[in-house]
N, C-alpha and C. Protein backbone atom coordinates (compact mmCIF):
# COMPACT_ATOMS: atom_id res chain seq x y z
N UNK A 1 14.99 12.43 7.76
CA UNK A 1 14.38 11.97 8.99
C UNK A 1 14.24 10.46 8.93
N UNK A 2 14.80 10.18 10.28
CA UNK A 2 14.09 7.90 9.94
C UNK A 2 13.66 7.95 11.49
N UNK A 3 12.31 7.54 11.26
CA UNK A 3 11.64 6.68 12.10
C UNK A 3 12.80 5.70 13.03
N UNK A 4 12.77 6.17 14.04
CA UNK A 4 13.80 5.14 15.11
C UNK A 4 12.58 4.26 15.79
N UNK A 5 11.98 3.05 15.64
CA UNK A 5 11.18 2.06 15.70
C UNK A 5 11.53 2.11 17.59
N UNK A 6 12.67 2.14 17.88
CA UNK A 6 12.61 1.66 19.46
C UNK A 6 12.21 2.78 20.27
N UNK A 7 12.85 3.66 20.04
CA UNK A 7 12.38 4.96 20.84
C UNK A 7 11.33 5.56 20.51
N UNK A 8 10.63 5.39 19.47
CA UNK A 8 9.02 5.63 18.73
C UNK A 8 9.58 7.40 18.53
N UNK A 9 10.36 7.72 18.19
CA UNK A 9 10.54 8.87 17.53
C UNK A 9 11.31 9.70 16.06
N UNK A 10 11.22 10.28 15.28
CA UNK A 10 12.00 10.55 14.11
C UNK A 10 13.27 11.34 14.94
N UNK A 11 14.22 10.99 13.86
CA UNK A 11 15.37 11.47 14.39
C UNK A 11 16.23 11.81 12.75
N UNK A 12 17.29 12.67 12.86
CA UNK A 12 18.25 13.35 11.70
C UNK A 12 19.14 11.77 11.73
N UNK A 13 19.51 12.06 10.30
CA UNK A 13 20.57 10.90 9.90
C UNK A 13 20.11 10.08 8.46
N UNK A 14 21.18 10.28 8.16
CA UNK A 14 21.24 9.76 7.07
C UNK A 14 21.21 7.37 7.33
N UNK A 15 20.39 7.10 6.65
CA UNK A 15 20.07 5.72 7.06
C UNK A 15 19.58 4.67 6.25
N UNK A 16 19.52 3.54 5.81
CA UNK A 16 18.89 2.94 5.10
C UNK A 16 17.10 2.92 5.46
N UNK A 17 16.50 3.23 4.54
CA UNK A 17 15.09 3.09 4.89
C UNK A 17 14.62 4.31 5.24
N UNK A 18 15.50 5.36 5.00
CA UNK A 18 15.07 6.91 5.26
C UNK A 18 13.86 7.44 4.65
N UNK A 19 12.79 8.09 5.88
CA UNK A 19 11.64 8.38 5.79
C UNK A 19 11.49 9.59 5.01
N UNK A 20 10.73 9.79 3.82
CA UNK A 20 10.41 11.37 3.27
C UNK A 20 8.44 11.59 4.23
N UNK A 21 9.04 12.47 5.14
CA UNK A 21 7.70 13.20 5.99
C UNK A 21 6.77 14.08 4.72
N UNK A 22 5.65 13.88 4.71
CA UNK A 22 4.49 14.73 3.76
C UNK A 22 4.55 16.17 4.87
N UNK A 23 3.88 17.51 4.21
CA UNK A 23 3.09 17.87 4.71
C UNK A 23 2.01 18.21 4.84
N UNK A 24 1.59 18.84 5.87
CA UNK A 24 0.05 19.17 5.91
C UNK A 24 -0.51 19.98 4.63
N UNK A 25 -1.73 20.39 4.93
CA UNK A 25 -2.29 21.39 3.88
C UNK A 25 -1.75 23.06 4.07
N UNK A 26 -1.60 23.36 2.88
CA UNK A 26 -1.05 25.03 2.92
C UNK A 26 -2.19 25.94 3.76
N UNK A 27 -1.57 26.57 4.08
CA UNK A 27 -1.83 27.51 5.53
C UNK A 27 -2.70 28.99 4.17
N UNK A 28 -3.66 28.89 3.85
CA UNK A 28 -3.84 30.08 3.21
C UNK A 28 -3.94 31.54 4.12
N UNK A 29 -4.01 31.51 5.26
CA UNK A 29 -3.63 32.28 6.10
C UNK A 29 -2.77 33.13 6.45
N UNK A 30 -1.58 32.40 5.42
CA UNK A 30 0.01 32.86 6.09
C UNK A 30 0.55 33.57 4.27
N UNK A 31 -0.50 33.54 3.84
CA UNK A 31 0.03 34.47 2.54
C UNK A 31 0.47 33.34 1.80
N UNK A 32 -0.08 31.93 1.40
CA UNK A 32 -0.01 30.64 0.61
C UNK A 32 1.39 30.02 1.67
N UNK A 33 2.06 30.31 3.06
CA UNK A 33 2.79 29.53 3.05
C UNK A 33 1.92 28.23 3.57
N UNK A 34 2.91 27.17 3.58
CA UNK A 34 2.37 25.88 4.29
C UNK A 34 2.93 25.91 5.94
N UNK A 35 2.40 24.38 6.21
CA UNK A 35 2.71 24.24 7.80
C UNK A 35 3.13 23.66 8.04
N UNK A 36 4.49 22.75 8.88
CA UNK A 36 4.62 21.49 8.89
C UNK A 36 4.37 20.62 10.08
N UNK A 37 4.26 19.66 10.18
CA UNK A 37 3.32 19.14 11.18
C UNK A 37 4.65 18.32 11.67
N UNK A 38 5.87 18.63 11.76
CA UNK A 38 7.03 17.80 12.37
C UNK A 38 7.54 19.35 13.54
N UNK A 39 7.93 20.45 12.52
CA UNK A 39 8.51 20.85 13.18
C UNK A 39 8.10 22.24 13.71
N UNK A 40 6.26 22.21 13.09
CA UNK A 40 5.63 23.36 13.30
C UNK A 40 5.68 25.03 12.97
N UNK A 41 6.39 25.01 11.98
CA UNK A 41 7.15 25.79 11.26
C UNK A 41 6.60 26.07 10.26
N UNK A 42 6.40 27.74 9.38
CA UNK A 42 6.06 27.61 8.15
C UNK A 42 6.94 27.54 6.68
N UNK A 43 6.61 27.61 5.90
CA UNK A 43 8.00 27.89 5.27
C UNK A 43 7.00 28.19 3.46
N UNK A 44 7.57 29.53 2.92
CA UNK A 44 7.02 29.62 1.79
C UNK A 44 6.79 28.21 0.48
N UNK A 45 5.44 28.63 0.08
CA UNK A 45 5.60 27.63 -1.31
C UNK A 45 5.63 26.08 -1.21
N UNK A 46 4.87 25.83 0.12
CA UNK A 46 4.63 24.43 0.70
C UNK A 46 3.99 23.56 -0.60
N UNK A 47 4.75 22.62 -1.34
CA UNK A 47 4.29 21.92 -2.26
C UNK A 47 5.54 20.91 -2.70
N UNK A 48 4.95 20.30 -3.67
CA UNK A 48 5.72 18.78 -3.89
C UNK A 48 7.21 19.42 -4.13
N UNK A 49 8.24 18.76 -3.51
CA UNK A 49 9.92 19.19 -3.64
C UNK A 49 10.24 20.49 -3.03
N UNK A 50 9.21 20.66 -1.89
CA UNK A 50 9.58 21.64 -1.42
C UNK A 50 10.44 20.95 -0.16
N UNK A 51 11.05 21.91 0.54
CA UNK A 51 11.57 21.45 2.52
C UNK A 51 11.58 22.25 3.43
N UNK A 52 11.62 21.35 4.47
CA UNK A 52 11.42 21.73 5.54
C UNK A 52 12.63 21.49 7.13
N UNK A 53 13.25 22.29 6.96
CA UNK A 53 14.51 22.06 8.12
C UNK A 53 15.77 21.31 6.94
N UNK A 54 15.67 21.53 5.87
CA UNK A 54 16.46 20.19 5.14
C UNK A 54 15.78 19.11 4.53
N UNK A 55 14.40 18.37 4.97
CA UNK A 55 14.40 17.24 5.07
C UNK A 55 13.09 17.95 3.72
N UNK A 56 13.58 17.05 2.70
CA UNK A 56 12.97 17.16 1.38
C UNK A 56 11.69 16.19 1.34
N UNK A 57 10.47 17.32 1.06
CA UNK A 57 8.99 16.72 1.33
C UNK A 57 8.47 17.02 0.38
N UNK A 58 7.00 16.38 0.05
CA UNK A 58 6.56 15.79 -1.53
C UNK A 58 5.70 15.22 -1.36
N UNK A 59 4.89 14.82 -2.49
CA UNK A 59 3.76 13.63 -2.24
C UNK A 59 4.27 12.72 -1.84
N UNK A 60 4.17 11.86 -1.14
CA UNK A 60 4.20 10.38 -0.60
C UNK A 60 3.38 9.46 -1.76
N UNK A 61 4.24 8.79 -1.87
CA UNK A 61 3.95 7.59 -2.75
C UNK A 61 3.04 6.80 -2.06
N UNK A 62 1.56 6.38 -2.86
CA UNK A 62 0.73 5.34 -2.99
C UNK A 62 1.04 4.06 -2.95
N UNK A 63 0.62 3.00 -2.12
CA UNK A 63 1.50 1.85 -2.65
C UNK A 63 -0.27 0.93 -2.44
N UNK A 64 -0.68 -0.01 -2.88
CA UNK A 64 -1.29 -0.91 -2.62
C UNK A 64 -0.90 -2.44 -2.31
N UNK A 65 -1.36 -2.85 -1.39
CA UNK A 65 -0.91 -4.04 -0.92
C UNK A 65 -1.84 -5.59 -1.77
N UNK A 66 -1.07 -5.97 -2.59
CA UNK A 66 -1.80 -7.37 -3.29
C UNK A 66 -1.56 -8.73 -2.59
N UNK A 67 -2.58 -9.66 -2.06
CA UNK A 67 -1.55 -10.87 -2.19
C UNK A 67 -3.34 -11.41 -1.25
N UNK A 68 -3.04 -13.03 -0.82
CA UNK A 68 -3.95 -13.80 -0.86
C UNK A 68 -3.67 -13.58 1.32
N UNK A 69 -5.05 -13.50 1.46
CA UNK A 69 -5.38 -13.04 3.01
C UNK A 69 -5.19 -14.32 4.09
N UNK A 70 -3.98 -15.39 3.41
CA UNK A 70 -3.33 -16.62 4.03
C UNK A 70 -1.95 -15.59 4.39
N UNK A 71 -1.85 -15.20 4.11
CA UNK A 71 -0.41 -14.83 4.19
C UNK A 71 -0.63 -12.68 4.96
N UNK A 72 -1.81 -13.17 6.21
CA UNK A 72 -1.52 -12.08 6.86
C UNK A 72 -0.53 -11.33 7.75
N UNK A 73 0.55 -12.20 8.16
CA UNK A 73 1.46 -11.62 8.82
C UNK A 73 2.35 -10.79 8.03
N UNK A 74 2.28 -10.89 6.53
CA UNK A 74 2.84 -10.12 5.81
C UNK A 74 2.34 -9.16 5.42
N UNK A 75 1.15 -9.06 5.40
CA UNK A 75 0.23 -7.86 4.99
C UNK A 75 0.73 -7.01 6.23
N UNK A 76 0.62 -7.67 7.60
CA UNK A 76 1.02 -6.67 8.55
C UNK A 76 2.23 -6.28 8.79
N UNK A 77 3.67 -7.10 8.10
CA UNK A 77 4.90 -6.84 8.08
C UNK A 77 4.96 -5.59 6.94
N UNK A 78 4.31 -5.79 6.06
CA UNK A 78 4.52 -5.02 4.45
C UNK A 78 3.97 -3.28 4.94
N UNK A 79 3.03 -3.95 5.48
CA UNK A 79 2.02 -2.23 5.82
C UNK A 79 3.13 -1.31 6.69
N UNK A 80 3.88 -1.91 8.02
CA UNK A 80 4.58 -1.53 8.45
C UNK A 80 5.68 -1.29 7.90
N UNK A 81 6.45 -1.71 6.97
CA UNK A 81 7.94 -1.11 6.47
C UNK A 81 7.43 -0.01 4.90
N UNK A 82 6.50 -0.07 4.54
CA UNK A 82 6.00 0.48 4.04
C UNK A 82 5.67 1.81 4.54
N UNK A 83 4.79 2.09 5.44
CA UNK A 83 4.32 3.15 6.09
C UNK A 83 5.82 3.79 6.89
N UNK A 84 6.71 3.15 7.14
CA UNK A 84 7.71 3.36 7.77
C UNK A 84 8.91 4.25 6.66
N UNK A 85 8.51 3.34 5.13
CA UNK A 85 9.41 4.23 4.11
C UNK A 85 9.04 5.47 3.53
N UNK A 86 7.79 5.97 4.45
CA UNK A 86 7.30 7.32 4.02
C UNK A 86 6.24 6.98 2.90
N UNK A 87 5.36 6.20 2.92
CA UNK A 87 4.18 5.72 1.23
C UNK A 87 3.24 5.46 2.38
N UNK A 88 2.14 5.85 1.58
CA UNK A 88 0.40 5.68 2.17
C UNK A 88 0.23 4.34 1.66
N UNK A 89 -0.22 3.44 2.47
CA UNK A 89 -0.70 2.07 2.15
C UNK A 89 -2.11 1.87 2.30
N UNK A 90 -2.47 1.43 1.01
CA UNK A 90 -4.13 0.78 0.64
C UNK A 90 -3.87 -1.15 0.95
N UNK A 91 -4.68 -1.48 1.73
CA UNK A 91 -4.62 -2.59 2.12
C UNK A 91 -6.03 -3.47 2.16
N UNK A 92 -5.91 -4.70 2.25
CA UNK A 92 -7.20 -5.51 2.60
C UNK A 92 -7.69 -4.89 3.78
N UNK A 93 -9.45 -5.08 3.41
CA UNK A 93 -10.36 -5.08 4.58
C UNK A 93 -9.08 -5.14 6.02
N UNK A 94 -10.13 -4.41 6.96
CA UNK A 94 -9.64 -4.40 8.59
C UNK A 94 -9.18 -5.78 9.57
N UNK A 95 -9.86 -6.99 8.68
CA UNK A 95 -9.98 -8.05 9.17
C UNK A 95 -9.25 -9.02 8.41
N UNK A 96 -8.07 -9.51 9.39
CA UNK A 96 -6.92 -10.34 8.38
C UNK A 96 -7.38 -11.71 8.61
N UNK A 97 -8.39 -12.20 8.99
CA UNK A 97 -8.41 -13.56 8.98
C UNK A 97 -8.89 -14.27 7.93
N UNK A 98 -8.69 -14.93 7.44
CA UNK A 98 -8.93 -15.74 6.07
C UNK A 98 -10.52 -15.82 5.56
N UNK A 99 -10.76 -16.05 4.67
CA UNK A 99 -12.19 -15.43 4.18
C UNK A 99 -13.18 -16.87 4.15
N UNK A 100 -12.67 -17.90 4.41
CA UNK A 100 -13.35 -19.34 5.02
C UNK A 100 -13.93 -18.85 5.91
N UNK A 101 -12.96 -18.15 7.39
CA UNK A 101 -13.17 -18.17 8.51
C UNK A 101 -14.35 -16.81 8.71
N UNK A 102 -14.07 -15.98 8.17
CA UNK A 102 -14.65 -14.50 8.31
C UNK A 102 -16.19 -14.69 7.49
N UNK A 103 -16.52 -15.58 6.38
CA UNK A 103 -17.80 -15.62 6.23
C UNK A 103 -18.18 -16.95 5.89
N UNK A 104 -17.37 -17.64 6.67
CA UNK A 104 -17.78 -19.60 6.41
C UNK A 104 -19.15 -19.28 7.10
N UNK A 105 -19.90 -18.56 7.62
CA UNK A 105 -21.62 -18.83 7.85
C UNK A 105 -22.18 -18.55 7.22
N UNK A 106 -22.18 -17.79 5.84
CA UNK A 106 -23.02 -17.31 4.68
C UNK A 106 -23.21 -18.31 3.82
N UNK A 107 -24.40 -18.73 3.37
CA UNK A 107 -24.26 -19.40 1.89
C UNK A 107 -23.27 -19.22 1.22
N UNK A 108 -23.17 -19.67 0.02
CA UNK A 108 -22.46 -20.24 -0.76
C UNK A 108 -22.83 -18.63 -1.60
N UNK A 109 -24.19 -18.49 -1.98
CA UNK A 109 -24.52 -17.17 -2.79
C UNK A 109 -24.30 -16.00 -2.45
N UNK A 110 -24.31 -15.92 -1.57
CA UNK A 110 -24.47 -14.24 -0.27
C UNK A 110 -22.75 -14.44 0.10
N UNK A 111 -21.72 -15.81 0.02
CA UNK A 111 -20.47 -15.11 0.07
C UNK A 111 -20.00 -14.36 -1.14
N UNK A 112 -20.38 -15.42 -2.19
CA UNK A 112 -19.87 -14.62 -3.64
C UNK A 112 -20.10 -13.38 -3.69
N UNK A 113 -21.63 -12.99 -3.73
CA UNK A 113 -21.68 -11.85 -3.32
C UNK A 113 -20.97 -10.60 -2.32
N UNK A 114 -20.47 -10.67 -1.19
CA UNK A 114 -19.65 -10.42 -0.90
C UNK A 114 -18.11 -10.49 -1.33
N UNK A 115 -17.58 -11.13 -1.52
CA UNK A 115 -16.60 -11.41 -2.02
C UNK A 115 -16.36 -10.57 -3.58
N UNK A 116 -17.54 -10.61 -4.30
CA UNK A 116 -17.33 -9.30 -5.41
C UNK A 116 -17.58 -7.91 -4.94
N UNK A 117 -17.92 -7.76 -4.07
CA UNK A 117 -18.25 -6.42 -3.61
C UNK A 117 -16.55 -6.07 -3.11
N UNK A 118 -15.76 -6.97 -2.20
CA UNK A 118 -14.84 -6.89 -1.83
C UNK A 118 -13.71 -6.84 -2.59
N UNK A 119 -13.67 -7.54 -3.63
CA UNK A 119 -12.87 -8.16 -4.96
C UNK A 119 -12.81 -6.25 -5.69
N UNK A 120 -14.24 -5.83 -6.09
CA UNK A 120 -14.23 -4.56 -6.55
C UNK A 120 -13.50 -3.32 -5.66
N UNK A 121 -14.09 -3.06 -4.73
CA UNK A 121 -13.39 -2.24 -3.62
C UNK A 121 -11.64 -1.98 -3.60
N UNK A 122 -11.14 -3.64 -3.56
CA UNK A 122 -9.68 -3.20 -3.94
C UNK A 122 -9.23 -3.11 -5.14
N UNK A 123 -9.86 -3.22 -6.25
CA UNK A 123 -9.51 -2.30 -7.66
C UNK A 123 -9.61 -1.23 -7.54
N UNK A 124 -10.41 -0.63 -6.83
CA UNK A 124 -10.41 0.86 -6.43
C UNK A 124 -9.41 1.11 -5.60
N UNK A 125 -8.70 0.52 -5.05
CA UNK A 125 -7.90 0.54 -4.42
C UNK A 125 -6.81 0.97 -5.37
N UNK A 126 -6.18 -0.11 -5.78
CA UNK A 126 -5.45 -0.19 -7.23
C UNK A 126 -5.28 1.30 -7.76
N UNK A 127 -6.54 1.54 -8.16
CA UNK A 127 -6.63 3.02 -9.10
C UNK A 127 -5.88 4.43 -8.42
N UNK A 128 -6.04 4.11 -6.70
CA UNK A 128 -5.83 5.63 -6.04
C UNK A 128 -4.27 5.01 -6.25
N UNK A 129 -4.06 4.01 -6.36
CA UNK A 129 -2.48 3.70 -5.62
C UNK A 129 -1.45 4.29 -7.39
N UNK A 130 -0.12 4.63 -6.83
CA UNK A 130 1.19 4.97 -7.39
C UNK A 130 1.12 3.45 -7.90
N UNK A 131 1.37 2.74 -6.48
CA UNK A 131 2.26 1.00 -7.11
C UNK A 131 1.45 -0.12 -6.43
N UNK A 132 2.12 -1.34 -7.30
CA UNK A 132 1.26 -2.26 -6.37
C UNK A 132 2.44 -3.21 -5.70
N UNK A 133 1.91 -3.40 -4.64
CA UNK A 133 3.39 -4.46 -4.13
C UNK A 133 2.49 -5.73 -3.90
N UNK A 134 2.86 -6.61 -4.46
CA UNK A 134 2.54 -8.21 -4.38
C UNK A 134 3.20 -8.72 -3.57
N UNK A 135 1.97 -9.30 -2.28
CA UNK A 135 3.00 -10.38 -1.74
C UNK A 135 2.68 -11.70 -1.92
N UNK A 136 3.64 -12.67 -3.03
CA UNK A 136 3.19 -13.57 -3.52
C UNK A 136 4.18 -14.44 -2.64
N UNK A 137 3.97 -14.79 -1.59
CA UNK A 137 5.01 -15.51 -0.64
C UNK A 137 5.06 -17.15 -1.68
N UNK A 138 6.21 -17.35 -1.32
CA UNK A 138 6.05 -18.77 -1.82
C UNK A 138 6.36 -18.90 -3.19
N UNK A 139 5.53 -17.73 -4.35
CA UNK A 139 5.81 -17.42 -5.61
C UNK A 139 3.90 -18.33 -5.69
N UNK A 140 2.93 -17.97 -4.48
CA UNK A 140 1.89 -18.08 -4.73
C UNK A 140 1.10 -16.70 -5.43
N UNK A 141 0.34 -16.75 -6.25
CA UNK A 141 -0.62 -16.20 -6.90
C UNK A 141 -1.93 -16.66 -6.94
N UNK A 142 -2.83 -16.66 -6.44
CA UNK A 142 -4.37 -17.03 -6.50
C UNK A 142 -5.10 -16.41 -7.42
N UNK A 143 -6.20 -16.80 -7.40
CA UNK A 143 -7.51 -16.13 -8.65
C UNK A 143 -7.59 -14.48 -8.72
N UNK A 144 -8.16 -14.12 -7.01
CA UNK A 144 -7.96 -12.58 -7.17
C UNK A 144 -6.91 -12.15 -6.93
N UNK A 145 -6.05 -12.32 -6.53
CA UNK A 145 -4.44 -11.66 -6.75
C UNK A 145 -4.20 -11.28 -8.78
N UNK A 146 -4.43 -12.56 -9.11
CA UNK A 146 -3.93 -12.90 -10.41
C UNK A 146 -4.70 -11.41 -10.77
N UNK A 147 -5.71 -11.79 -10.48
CA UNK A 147 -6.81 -10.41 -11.47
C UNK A 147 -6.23 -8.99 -11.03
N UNK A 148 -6.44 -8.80 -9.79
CA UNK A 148 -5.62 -7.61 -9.12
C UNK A 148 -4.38 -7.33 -10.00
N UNK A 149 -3.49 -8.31 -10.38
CA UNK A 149 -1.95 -7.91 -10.88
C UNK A 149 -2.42 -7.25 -12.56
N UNK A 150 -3.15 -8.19 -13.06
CA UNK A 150 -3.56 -7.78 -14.72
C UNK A 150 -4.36 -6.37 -14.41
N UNK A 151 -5.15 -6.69 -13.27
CA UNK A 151 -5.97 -5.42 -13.64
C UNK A 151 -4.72 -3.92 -13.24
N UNK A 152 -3.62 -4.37 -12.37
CA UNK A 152 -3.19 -2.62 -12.22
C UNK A 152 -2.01 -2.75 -13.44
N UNK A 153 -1.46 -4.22 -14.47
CA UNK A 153 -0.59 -3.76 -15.60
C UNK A 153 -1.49 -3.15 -16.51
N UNK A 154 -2.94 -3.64 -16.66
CA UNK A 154 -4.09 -2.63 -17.37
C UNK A 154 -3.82 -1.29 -17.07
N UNK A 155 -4.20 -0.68 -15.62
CA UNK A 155 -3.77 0.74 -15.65
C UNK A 155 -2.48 1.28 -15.39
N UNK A 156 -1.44 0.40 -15.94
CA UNK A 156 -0.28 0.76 -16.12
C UNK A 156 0.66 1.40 -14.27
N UNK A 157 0.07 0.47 -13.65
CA UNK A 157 0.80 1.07 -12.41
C UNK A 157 2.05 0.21 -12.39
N UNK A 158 3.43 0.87 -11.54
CA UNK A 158 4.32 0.24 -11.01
C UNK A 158 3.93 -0.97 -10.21
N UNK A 159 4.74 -2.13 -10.50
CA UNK A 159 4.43 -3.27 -9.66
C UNK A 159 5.99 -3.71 -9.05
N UNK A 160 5.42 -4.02 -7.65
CA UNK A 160 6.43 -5.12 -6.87
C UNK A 160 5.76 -6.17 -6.39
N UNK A 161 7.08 -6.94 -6.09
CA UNK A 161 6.52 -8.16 -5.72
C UNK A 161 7.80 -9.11 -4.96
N UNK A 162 7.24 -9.62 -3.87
CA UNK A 162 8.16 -10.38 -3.06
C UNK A 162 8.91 -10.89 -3.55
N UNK A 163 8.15 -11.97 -4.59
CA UNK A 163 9.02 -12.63 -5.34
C UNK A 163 9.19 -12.48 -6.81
N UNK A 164 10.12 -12.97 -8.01
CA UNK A 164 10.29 -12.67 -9.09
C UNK A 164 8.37 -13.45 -9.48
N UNK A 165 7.73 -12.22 -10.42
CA UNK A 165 6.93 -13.18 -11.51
C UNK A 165 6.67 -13.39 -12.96
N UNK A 166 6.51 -14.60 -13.68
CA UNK A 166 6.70 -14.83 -14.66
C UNK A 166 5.12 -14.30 -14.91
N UNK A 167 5.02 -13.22 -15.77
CA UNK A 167 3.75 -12.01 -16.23
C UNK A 167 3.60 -13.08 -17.53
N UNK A 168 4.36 -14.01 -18.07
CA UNK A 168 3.56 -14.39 -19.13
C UNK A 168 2.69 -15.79 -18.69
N UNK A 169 3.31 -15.82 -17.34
CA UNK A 169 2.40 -17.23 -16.71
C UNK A 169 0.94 -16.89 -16.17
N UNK A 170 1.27 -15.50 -15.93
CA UNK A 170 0.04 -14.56 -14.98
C UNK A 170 -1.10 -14.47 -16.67
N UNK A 171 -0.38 -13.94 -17.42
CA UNK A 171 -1.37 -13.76 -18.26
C UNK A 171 -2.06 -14.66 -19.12
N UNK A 172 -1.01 -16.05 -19.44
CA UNK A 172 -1.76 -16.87 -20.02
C UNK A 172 -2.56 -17.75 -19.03
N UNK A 173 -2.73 -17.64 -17.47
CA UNK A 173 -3.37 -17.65 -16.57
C UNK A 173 -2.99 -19.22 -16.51
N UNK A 174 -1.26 -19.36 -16.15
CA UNK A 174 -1.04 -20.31 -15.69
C UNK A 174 -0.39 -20.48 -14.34
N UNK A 175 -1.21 -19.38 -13.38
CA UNK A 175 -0.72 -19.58 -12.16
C UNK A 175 -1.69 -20.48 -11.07
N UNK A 176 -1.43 -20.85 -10.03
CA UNK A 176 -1.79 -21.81 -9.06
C UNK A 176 -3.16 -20.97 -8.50
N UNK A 177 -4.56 -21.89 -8.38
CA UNK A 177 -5.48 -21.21 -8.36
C UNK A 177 -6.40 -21.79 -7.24
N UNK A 178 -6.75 -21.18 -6.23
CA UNK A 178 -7.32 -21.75 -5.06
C UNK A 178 -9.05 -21.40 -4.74
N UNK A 179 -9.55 -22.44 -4.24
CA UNK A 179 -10.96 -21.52 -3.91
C UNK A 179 -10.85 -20.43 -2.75
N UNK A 180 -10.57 -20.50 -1.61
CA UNK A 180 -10.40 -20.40 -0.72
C UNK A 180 -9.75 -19.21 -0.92
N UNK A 181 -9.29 -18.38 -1.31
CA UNK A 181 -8.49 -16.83 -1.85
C UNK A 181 -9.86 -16.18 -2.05
């Protein structure tokens, strides 16, 4: 199945960027079959590598979105080809505007504060996610990005990243470091 973006509908064909559809929850109703929520259909033994019409369904890959909240048009480009390649995306807060702008009226103490509350939240993020995709536009890395990247090679997740990064620059923490991230 691929998402045809113009006509806002899935369609058969083999394609670059071909969508794997999840399904719903198993139908315990129907004697353990499942349900599918494309083609409304049941079909025995609804679970990971199972299908449906052909079209081979599974967990959907986790992906988390890393990168510094200057570079939101990519968060909103990434979420979209992402969500489009069939993966659940964990992303920054609802609000893409830069974190000057979103709590430049708080003290200086009550942002930090915030800002670790927020900083924590997407490590949790991290944890539910398969992978992390970095968008280090530019081959920028900031303070919490940097931490974000160590903290998911800590729990050993798959990482991408826009651009190539040098992990021994990340770790001996010689990347470019901003307040304002």
């Amino acid at each position: 199945m691929v998402w045809d973006v113009l006509s806002g509908v899935f369609r058969q064909g083999e394609a670059p960027g071909e969508v794997a559809i999840a399904a719903g929850p198993k139908d315990k109703g129907r004697g353990g079959k499942g349900f599918c929520g494309l083609c409304e259909d049941t079909w025995a033994g609804a679970g990971d590598g199972e299908s449906c019409g052909g079209i081979k369904m599974g967990k959907p890959t986790i992906v988390c979105l890393c990168g510094s909240t200057k570079f939101k048009d990519y968060f909103v480009k990434a979420n979209l080809e992402e969500t489009l390649a069939g993966k659940i995306v964990l992303t920054i807060g609802c609000d893409l505007r830069p974190d000057v702008e979103i709590f430049g009226h708080l003290s200086p103490e009550e942002r930090d504060r915030v800002k670790a509350k927020l900083d924590y939240l997407h490590l949790k993020k991290i944890d539910l996610a398969d992978e992390v995709y970095i968008l280090n536009i530019g081959g920028y890395i900031g303070q919490s990005t940097r931490r974000e990247l160590l903290y998911a090679l800590f729990r050993e997740k798959t990482i991408r990243s826009v651009e190539p990064i040098d992990l021994n620059k990340i770790i001996e923490g010689g990347c470019r470091f901003r307040q304002e991230e």
